[in-house]
N, C-alpha and C. Protein backbone atom coordinates (compact mmCIF):
# COMPACT_ATOMS: atom_id res chain seq x y z
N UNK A 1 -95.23 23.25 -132.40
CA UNK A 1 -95.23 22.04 -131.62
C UNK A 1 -93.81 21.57 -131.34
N UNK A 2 -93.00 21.79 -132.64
CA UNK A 2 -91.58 21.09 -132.07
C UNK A 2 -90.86 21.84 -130.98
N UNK A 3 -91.28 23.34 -131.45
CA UNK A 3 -90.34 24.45 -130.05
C UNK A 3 -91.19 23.79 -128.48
N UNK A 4 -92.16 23.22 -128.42
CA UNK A 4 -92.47 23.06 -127.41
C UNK A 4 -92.02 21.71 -126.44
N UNK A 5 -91.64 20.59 -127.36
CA UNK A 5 -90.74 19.73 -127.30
C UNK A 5 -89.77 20.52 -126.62
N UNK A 6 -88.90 20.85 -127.25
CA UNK A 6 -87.73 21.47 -127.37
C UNK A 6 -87.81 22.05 -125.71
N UNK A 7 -88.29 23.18 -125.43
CA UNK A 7 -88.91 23.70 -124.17
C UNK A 7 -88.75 22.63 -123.06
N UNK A 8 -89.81 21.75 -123.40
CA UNK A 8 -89.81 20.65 -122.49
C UNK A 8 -88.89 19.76 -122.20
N UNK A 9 -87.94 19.43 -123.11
CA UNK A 9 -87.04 18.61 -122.95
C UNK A 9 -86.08 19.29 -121.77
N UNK A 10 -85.89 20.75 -122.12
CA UNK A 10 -84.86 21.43 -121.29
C UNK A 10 -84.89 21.61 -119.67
N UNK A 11 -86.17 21.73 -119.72
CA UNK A 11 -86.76 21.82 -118.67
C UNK A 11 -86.59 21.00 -117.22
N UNK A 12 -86.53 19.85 -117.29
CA UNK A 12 -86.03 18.78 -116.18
C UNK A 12 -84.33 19.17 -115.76
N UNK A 13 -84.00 19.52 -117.02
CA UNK A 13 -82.16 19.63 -116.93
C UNK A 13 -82.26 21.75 -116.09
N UNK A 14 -82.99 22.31 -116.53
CA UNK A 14 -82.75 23.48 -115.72
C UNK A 14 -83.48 23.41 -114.49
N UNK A 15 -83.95 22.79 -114.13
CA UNK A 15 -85.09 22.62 -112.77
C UNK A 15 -83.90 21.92 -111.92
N UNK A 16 -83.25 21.01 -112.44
CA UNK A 16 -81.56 19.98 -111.59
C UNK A 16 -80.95 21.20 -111.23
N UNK A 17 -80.56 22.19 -112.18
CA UNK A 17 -79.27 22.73 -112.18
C UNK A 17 -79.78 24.03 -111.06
N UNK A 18 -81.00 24.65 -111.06
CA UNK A 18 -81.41 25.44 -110.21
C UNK A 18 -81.46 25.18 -108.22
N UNK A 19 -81.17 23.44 -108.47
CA UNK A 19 -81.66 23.20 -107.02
C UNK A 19 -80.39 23.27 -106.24
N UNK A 20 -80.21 23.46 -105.11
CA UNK A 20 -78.71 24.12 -104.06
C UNK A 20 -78.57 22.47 -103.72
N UNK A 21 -77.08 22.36 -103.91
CA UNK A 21 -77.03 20.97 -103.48
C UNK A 21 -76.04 21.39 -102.58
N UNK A 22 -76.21 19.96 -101.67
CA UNK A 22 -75.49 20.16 -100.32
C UNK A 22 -74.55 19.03 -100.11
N UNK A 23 -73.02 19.23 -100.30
CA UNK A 23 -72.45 17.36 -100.46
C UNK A 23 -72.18 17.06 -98.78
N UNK A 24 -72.19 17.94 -97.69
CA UNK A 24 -72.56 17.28 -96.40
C UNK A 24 -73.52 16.28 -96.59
N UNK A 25 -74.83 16.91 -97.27
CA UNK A 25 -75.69 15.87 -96.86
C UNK A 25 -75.79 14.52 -97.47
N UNK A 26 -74.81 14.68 -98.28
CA UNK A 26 -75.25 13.29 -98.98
C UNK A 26 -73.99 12.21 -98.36
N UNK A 27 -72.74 12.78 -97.42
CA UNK A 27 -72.10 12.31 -96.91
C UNK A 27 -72.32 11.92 -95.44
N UNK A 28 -71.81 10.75 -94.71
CA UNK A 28 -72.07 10.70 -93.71
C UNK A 28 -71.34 11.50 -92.64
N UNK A 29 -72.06 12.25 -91.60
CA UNK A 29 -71.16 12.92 -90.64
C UNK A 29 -70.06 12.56 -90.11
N UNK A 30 -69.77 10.93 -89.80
CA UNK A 30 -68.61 10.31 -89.21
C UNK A 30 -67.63 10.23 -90.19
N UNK A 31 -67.60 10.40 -91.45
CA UNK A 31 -66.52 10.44 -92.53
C UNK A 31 -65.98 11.39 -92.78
N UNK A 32 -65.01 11.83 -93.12
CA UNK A 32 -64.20 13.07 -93.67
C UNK A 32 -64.51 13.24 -94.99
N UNK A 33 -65.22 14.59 -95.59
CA UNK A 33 -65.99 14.63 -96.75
C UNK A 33 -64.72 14.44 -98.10
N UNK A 34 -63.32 14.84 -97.35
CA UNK A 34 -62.08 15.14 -98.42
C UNK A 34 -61.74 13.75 -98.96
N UNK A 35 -61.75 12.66 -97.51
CA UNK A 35 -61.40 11.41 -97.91
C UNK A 35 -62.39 9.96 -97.99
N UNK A 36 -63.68 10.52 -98.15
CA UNK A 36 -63.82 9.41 -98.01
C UNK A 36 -64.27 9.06 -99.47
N UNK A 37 -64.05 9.54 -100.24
CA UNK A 37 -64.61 8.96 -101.27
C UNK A 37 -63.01 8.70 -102.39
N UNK A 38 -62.24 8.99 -101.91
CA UNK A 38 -60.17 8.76 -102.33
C UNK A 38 -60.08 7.45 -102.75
N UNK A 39 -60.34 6.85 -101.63
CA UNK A 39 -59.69 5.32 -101.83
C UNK A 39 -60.30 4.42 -102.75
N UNK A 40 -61.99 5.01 -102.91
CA UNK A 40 -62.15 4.29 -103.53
C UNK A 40 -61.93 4.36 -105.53
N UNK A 41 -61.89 5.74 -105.23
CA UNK A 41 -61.48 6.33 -106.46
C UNK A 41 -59.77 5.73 -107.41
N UNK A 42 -59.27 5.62 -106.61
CA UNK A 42 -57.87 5.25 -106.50
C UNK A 42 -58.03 3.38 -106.79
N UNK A 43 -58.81 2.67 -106.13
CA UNK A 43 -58.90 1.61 -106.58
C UNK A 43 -59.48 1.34 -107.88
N UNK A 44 -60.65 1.96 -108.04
CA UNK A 44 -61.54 1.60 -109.29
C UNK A 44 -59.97 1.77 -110.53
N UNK A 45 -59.31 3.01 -110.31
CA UNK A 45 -58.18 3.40 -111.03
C UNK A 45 -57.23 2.77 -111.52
N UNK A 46 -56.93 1.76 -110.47
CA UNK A 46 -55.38 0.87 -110.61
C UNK A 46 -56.27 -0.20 -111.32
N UNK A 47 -57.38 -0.53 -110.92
CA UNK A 47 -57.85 -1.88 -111.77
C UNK A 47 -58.16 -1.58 -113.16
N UNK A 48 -58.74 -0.02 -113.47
CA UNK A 48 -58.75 -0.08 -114.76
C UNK A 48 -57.59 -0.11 -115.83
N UNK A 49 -56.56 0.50 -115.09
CA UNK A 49 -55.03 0.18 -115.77
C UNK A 49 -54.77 -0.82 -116.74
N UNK A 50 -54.66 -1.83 -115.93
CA UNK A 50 -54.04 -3.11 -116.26
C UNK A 50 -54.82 -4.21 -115.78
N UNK A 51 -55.22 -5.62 -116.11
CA UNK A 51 -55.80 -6.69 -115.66
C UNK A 51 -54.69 -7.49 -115.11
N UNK A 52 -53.57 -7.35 -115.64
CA UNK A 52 -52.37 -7.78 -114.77
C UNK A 52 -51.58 -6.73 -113.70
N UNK A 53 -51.25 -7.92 -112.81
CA UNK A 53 -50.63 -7.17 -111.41
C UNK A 53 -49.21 -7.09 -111.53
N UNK A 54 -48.66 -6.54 -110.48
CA UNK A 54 -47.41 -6.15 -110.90
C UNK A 54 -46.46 -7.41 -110.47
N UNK A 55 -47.07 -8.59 -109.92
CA UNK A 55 -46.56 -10.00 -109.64
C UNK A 55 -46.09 -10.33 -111.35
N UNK A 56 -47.40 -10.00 -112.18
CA UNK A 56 -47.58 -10.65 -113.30
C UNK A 56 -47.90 -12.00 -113.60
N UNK A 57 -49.04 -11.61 -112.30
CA UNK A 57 -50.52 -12.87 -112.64
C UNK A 57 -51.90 -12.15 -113.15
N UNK A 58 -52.56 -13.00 -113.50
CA UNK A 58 -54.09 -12.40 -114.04
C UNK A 58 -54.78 -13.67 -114.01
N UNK A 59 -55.62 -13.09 -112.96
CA UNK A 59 -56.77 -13.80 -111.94
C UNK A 59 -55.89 -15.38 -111.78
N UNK A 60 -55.22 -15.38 -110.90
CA UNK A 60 -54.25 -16.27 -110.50
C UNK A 60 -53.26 -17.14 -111.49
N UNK A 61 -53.63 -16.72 -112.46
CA UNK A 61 -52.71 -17.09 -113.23
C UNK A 61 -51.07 -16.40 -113.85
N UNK A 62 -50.21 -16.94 -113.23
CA UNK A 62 -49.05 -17.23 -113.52
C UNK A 62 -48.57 -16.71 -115.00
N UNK A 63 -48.06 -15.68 -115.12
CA UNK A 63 -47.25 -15.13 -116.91
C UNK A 63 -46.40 -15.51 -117.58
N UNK A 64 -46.51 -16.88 -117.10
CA UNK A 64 -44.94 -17.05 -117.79
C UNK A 64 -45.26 -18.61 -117.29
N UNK A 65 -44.29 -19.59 -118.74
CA UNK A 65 -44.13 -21.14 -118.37
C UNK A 65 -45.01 -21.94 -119.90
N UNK A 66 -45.18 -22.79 -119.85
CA UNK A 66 -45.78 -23.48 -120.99
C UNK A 66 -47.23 -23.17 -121.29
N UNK A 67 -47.84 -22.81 -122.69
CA UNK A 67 -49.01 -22.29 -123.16
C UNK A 67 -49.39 -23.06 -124.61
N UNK A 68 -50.54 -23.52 -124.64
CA UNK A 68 -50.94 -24.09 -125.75
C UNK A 68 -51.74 -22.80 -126.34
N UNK A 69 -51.98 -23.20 -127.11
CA UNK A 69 -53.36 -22.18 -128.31
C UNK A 69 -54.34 -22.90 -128.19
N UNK A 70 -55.47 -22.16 -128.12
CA UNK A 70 -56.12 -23.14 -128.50
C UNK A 70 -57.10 -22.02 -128.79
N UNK A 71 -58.56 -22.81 -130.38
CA UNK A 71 -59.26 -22.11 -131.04
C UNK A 71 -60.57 -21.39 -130.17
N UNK A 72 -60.99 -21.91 -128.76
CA UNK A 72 -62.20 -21.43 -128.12
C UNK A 72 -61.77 -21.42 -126.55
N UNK A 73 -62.07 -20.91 -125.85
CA UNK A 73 -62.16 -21.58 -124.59
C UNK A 73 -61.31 -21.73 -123.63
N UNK A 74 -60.20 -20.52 -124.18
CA UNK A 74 -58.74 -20.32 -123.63
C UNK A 74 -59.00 -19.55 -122.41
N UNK A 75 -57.95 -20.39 -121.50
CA UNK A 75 -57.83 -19.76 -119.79
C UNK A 75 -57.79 -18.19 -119.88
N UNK A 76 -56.94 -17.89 -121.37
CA UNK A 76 -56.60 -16.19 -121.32
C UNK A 76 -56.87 -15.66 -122.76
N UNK A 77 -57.98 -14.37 -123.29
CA UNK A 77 -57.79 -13.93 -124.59
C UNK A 77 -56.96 -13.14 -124.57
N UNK A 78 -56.24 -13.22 -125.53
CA UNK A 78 -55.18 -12.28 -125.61
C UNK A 78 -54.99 -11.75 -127.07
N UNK A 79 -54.81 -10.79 -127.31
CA UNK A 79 -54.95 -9.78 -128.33
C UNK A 79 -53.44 -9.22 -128.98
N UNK A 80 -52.72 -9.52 -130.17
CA UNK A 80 -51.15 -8.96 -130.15
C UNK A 80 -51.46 -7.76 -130.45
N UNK A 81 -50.99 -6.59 -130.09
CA UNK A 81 -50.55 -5.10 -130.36
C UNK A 81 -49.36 -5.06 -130.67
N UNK A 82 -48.96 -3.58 -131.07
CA UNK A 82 -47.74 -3.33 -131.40
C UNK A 82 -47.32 -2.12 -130.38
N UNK A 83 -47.97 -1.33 -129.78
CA UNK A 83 -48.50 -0.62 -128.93
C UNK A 83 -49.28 -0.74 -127.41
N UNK A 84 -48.64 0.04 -126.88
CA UNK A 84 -49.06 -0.21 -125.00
C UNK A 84 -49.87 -1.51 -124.68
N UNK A 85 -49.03 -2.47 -124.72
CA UNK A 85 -49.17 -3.84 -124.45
C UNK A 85 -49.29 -3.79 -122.58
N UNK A 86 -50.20 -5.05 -122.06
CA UNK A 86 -50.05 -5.14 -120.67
C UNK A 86 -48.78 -5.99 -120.61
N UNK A 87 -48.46 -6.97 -121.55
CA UNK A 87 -46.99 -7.86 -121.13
C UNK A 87 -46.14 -7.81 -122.25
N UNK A 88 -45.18 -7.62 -122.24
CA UNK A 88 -44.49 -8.20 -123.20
C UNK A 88 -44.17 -9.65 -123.27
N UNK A 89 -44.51 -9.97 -124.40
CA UNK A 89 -44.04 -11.88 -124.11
C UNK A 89 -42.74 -12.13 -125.26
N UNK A 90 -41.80 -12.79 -124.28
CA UNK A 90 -40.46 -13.29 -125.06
C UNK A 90 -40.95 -14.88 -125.32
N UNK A 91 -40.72 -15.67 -126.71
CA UNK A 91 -40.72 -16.12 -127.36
C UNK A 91 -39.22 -17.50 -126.77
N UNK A 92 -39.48 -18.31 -125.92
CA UNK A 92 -38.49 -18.96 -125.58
C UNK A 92 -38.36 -20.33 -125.64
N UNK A 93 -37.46 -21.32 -126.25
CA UNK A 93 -37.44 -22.74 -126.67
C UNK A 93 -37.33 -23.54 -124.90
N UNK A 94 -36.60 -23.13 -124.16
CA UNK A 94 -36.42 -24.08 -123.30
C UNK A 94 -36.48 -22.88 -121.61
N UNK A 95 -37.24 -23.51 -121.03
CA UNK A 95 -36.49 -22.95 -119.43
C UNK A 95 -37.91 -21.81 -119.39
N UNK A 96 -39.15 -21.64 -119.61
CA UNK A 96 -39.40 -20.13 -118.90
C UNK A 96 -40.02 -19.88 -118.27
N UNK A 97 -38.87 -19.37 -117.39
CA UNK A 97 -39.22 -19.31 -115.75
C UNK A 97 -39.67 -17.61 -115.30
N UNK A 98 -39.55 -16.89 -116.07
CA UNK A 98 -39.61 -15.29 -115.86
C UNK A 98 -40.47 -14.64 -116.49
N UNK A 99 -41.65 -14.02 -115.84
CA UNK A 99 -42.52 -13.31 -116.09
C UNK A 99 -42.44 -12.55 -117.82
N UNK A 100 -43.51 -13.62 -118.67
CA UNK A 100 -43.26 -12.64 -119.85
C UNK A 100 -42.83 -13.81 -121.02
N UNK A 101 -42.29 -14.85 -120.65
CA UNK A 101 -41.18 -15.74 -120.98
C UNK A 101 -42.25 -17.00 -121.44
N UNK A 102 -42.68 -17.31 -122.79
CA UNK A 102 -43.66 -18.31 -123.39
C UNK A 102 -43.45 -19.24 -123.64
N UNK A 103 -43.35 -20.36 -123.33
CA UNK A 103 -42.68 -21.28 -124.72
C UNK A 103 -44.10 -22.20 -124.71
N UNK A 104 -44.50 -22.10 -126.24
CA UNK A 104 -45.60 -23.06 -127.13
C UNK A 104 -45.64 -24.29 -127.27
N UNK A 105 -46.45 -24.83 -126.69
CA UNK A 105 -46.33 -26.42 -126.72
C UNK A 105 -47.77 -27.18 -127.06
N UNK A 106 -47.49 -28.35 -127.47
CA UNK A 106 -48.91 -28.90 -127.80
C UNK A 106 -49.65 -30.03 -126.58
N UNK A 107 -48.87 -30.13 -125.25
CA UNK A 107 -49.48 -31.27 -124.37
C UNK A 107 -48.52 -30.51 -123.63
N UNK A 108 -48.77 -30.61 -121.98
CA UNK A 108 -48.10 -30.46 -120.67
C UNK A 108 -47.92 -28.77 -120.47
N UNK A 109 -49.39 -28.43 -120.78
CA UNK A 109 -49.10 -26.96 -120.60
C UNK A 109 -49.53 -26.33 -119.29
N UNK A 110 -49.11 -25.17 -119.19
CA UNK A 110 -49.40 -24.59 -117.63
C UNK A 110 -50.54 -23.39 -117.85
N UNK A 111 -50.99 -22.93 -118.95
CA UNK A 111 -52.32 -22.60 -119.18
C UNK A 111 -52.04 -22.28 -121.08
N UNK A 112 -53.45 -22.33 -121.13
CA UNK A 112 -53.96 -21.40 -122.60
C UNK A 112 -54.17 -20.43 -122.84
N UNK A 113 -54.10 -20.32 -123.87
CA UNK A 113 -54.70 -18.96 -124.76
C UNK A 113 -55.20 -18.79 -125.97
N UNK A 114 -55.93 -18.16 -126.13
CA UNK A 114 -57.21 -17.62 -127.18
C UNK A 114 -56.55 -16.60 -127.38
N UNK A 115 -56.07 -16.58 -129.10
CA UNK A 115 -55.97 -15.17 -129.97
C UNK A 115 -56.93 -14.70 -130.09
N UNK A 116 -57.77 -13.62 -130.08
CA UNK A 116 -58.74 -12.61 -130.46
C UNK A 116 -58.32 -11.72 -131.06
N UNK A 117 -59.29 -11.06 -131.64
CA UNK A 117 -58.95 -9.25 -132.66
C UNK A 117 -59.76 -8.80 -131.61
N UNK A 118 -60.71 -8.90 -130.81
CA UNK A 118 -61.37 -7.96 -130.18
C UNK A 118 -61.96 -8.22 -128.65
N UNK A 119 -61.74 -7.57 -127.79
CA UNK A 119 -62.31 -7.92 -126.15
C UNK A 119 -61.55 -8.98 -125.76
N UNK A 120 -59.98 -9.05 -125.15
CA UNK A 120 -59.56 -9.43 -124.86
C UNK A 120 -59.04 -9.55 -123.57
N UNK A 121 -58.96 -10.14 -122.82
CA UNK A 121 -58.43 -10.61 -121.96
C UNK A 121 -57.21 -9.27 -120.84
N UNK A 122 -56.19 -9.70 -121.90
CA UNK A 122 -55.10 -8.86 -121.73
C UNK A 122 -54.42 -8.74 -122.94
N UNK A 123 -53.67 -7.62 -123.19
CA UNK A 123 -52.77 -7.50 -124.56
C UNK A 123 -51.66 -7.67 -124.33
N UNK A 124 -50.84 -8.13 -125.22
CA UNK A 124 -49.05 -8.39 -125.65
C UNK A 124 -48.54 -7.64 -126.55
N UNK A 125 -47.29 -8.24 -126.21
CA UNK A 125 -46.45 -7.12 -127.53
C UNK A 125 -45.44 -8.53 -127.92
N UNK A 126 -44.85 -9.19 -128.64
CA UNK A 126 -44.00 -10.35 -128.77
C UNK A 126 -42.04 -9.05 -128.66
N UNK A 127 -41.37 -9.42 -128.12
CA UNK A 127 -40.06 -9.09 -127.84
C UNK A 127 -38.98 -9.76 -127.96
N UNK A 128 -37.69 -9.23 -128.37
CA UNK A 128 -36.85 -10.00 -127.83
C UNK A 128 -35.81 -9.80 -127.39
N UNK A 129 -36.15 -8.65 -126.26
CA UNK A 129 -35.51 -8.97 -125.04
C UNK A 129 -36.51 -8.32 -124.21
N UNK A 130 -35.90 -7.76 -122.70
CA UNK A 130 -36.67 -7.74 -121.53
C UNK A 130 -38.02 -8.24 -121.95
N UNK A 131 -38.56 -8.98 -121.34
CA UNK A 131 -40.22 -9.30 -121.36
C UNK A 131 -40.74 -9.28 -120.39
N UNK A 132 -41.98 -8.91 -120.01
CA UNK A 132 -42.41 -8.71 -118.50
C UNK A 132 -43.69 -7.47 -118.74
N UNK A 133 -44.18 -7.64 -117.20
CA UNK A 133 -45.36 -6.58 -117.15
C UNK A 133 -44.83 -4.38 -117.25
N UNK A 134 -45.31 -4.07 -118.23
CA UNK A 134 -45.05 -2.92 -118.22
C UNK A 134 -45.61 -2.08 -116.69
């Protein structure tokens, strides 16, 4: 009884692999079969990269300038690594105006963030020097 399982299970997967497939047909005639499926390949690609752009915003938000903490509910989760970080963030008391560039404050901030250990947002690396989107 189990070899017959067994049999059967295989069966749907060699009956697929026997049938002649044709990728004309599953393409439309007015498209070029080489390109039309590129671009989109190429997009899905760059977005899985990075959630930050090479502006060094994420989803309109701005990387740099005043950031509170906060325990739930943060504009951004963010996760520290030590390793292939999306930003590096420099650690700065006064002035930051340059992508990367944090300074921590408790009122008059220009967004938040949520520490997480897991499913984050975007990742960091803390630096001190160049800071910015890798």
């Amino acid at each position: 009884m189990r070899k017959l399982f067994q049999v059967l299970g295989i069966l749907p997967v060699l009956f697929m692999l026997s049938m002649p497939v044709s990728i004309a047909a599953t393409v439309p005639a007015s498209r070029n079969r080489a390109t039309f499926p590129a671009p989109l390949l190429r997009e899905k690609a760059s977005s899985l990269a990075t959630a930050i752009n090479a502006g060094g915003y994420y989803n309109g938000i701005r990387l740099c300038g005043k950031v509170k903490i906060v325990p739930y509910n943060g504009d951004i989760k963010v996760e520290v690594v030590n390793s292939f970080p999306d930003l590096k963030v420099k650690v700065v008391e006064h002035f930051p105006d340059r992508i990367g560039e944090w300074q921590f404050v408790e009122y008059g901030q220009d967004f938040t963030v949520q520490f997480v250990n897991s499913l984050p947002d975007i990742k960091i690396k803390y630096v001190d020097s160049f800071p910015g989107v890798n």
